[in-house]
C-alpha atoms as a PDB file:
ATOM      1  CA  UNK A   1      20.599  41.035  12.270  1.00  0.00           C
ATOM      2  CA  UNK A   2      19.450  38.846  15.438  1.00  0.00           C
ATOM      3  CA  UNK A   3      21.434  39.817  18.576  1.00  0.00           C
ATOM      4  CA  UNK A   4      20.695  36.359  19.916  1.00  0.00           C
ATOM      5  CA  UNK A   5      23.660  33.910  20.377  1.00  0.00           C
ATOM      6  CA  UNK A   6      21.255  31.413  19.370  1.00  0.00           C
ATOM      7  CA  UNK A   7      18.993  32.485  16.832  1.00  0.00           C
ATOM      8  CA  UNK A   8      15.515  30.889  16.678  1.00  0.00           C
ATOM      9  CA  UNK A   9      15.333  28.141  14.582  1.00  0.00           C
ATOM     10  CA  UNK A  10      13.017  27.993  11.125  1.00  0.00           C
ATOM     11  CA  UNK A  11      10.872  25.238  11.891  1.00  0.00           C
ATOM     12  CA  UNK A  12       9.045  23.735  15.401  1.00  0.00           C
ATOM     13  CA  UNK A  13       8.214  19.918  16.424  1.00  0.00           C
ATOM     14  CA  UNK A  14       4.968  19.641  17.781  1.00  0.00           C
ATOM     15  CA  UNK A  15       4.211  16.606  20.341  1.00  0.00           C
ATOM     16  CA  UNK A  16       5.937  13.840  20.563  1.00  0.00           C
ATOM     17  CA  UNK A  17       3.229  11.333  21.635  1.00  0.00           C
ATOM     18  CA  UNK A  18       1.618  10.168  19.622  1.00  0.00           C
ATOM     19  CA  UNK A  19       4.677   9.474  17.324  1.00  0.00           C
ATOM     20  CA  UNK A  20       4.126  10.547  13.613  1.00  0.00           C
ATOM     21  CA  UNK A  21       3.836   7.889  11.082  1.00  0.00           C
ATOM     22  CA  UNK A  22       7.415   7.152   9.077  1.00  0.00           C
ATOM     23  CA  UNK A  23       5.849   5.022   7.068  1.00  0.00           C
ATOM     24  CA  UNK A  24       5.010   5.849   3.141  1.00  0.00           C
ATOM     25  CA  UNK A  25       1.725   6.244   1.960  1.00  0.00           C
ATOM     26  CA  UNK A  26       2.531   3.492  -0.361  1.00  0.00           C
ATOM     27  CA  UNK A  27       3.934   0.989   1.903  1.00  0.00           C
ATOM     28  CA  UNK A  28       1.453   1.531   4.269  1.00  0.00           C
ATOM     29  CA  UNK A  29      -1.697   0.357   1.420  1.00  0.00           C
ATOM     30  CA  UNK A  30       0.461  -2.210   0.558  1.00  0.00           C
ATOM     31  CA  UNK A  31       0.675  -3.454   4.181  1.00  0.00           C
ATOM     32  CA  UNK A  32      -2.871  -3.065   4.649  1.00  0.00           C
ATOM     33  CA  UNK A  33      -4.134  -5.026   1.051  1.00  0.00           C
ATOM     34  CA  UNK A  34      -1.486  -7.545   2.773  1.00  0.00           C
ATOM     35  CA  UNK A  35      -3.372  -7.642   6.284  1.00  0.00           C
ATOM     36  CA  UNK A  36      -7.239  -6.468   4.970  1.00  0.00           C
ATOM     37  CA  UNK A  37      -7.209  -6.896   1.259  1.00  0.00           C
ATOM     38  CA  UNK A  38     -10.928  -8.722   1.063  1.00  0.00           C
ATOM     39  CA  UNK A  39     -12.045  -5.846   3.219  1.00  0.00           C
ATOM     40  CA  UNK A  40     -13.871  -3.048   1.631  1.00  0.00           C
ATOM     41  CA  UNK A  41     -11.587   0.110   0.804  1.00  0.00           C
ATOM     42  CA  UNK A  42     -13.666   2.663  -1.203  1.00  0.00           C
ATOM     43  CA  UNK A  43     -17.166   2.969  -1.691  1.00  0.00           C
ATOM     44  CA  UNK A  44     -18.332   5.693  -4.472  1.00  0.00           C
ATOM     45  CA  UNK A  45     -22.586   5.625  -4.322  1.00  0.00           C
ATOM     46  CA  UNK A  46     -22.837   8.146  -7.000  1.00  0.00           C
ATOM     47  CA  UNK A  47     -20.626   5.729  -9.299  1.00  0.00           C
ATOM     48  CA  UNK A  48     -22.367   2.650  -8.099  1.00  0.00           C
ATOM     49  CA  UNK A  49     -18.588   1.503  -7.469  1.00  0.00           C
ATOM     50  CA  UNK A  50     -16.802  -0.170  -4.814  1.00  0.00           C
ATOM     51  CA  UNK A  51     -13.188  -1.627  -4.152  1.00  0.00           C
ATOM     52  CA  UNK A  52     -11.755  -3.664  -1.847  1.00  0.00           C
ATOM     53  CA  UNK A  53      -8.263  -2.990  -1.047  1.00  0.00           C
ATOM     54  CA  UNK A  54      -6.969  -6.033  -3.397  1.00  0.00           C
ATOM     55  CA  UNK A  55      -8.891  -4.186  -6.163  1.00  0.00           C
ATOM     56  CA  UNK A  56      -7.449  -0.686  -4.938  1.00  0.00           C
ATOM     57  CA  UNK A  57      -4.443  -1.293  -4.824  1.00  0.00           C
ATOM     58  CA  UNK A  58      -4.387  -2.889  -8.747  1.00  0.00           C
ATOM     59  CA  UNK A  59      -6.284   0.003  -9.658  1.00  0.00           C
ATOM     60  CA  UNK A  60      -3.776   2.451  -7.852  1.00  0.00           C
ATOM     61  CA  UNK A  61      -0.628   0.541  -9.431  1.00  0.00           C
ATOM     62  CA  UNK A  62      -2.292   0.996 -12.808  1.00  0.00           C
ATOM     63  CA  UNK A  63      -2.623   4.328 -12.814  1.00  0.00           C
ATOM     64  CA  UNK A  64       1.032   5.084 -11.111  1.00  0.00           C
ATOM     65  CA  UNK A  65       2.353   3.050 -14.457  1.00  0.00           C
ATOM     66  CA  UNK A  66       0.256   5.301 -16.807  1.00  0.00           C
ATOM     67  CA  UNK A  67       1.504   8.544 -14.768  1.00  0.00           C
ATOM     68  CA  UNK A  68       5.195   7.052 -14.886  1.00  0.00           C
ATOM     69  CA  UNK A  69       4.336   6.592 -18.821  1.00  0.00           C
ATOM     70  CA  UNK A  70       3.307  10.158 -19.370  1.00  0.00           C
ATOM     71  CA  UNK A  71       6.998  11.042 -17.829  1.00  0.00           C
ATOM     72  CA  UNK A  72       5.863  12.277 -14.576  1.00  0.00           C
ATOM     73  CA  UNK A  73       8.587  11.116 -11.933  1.00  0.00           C
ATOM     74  CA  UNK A  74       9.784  12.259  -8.321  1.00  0.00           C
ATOM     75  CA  UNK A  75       8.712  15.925  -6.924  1.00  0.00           C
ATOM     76  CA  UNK A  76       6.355  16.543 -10.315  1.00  0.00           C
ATOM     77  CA  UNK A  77       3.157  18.170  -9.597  1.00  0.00           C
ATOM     78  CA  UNK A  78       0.147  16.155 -11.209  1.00  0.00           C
ATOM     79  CA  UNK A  79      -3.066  18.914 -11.311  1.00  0.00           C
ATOM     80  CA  UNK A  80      -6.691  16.659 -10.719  1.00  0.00           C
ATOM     81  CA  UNK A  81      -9.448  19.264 -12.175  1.00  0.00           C
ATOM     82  CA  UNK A  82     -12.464  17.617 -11.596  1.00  0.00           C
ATOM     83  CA  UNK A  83     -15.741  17.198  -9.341  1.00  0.00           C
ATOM     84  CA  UNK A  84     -15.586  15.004  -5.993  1.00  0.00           C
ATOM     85  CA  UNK A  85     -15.581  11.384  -7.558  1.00  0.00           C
ATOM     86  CA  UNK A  86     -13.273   8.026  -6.879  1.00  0.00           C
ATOM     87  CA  UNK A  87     -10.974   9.452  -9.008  1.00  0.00           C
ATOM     88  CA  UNK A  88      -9.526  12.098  -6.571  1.00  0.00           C
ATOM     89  CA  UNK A  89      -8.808   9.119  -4.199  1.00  0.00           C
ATOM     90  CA  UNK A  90      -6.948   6.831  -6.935  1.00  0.00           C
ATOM     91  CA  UNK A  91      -4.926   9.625  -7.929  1.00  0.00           C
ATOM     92  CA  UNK A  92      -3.675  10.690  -4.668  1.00  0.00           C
ATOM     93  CA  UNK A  93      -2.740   7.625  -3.650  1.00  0.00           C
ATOM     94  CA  UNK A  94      -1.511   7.204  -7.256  1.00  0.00           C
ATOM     95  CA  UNK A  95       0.871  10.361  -6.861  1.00  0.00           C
ATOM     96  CA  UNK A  96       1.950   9.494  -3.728  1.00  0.00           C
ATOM     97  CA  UNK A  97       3.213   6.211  -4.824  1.00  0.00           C
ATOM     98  CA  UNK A  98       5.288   7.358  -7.103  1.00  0.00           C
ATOM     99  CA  UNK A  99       6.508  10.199  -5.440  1.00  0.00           C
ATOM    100  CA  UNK A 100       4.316  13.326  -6.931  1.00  0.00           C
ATOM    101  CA  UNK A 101       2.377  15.688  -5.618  1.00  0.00           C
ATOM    102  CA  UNK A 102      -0.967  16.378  -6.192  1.00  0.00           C
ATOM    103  CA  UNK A 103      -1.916  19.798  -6.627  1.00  0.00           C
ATOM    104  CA  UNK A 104      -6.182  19.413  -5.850  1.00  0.00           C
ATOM    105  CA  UNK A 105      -7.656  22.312  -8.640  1.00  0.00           C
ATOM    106  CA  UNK A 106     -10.862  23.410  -8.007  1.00  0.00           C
ATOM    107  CA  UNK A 107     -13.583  21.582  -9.591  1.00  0.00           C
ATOM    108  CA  UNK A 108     -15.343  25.732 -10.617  1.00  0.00           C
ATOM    109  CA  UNK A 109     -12.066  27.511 -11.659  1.00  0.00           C
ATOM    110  CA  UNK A 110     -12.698  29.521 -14.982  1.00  0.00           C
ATOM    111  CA  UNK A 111     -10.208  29.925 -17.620  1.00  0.00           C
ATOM    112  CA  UNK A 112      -8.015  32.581 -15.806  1.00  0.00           C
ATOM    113  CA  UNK A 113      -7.746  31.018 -12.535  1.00  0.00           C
ATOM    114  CA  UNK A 114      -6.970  27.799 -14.635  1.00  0.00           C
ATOM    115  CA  UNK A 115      -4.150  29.039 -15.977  1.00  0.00           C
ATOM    116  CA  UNK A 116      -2.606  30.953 -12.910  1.00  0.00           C
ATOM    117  CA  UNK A 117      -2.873  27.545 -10.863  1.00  0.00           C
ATOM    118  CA  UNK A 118      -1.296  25.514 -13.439  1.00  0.00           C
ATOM    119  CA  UNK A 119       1.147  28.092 -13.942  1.00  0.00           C
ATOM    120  CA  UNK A 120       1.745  28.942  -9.953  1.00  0.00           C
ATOM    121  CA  UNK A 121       1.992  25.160  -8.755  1.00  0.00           C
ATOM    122  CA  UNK A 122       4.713  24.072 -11.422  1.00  0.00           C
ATOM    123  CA  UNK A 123       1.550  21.529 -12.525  1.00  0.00           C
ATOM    124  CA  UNK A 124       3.178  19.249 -15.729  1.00  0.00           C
ATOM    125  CA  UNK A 125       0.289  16.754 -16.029  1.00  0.00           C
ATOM    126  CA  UNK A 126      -3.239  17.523 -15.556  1.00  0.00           C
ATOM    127  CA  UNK A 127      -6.030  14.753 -15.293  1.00  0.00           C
ATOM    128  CA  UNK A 128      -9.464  16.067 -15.604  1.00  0.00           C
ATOM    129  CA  UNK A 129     -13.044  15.764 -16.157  1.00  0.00           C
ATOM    130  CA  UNK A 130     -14.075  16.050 -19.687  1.00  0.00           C
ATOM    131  CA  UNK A 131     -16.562  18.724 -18.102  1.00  0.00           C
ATOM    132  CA  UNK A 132     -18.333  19.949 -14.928  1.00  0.00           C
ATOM    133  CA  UNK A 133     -21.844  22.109 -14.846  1.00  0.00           C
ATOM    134  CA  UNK A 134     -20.842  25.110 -17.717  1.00  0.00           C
ATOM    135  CA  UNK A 135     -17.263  24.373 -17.671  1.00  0.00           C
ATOM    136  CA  UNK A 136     -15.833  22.361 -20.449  1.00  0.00           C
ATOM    137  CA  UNK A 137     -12.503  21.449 -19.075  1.00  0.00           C
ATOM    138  CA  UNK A 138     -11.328  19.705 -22.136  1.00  0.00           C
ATOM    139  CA  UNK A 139     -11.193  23.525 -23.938  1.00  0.00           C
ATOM    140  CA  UNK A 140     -10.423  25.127 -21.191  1.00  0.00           C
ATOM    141  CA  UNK A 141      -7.231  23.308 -21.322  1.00  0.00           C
END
């Protein structure tokens, strides 16, 4: 039990200045495909693919609806299990738009580690790879 008239309290604000951002992650794509949408958002050279914001943005809308589809809402964790490809980016923004969070899984995880992750982060939908170097994902799930 604190002696302290005035205990501590649980959490800190760091500096002021620069303010933080109270702006969505959504709202602030949307105002940028509003200000920059012919400008080039994502560029993926291993894919040979890239989007400007206009096409992003569609892109990230689509793939909200298809998570809203699958049930995911508000506060549910949506697992990615795959290597580094456009697809990370889409989703995140994709999550964030609807209000989920991502939980990132590592692209090597083996079966065990698999399931303790999913299990651990509360994960209800995974989207994943079909397979990465020796590791079928598909399977594994």
């Amino acid at each position: 039990m604190s002696t302290e008239a005035h205990p501590k309290p649980a959490h800190t604000r760091g500096e002021e200045t620069p303010a933080l951002l109270t702006e969505t992650i959504g709202a602030t794509l949307a105002r940028t495909v509003a200000d920059h949408g012919e400008r080039t958002a994502l560029i993926d050279a291993a894919a040979r693919r890239e989007w400007r914001y206009i096409e992003f943005h569609r892109d990230v809308r689509a793939l909200a609806a298809g998570l809203l589809r699958l049930g995911v809402s508000v506060g549910d964790r949506v697992g990615l299990w795959s290597p580094n490809r456009f697809e990370w980016v889409l989703t995140q923004y994709a999550a964030a738009e609807i209000g989920a969070v991502l939980v990132n899984l590592n692209p090597a995880y083996r079966q065990n580690e698999i399931e303790y992750a999913l299990q651990q982060s509360g994960t209800s939908v995974v989207l994943a790879a079909e397979s990465f170097k020796d590791s079928a994902y598909s399977a594994m799930l």
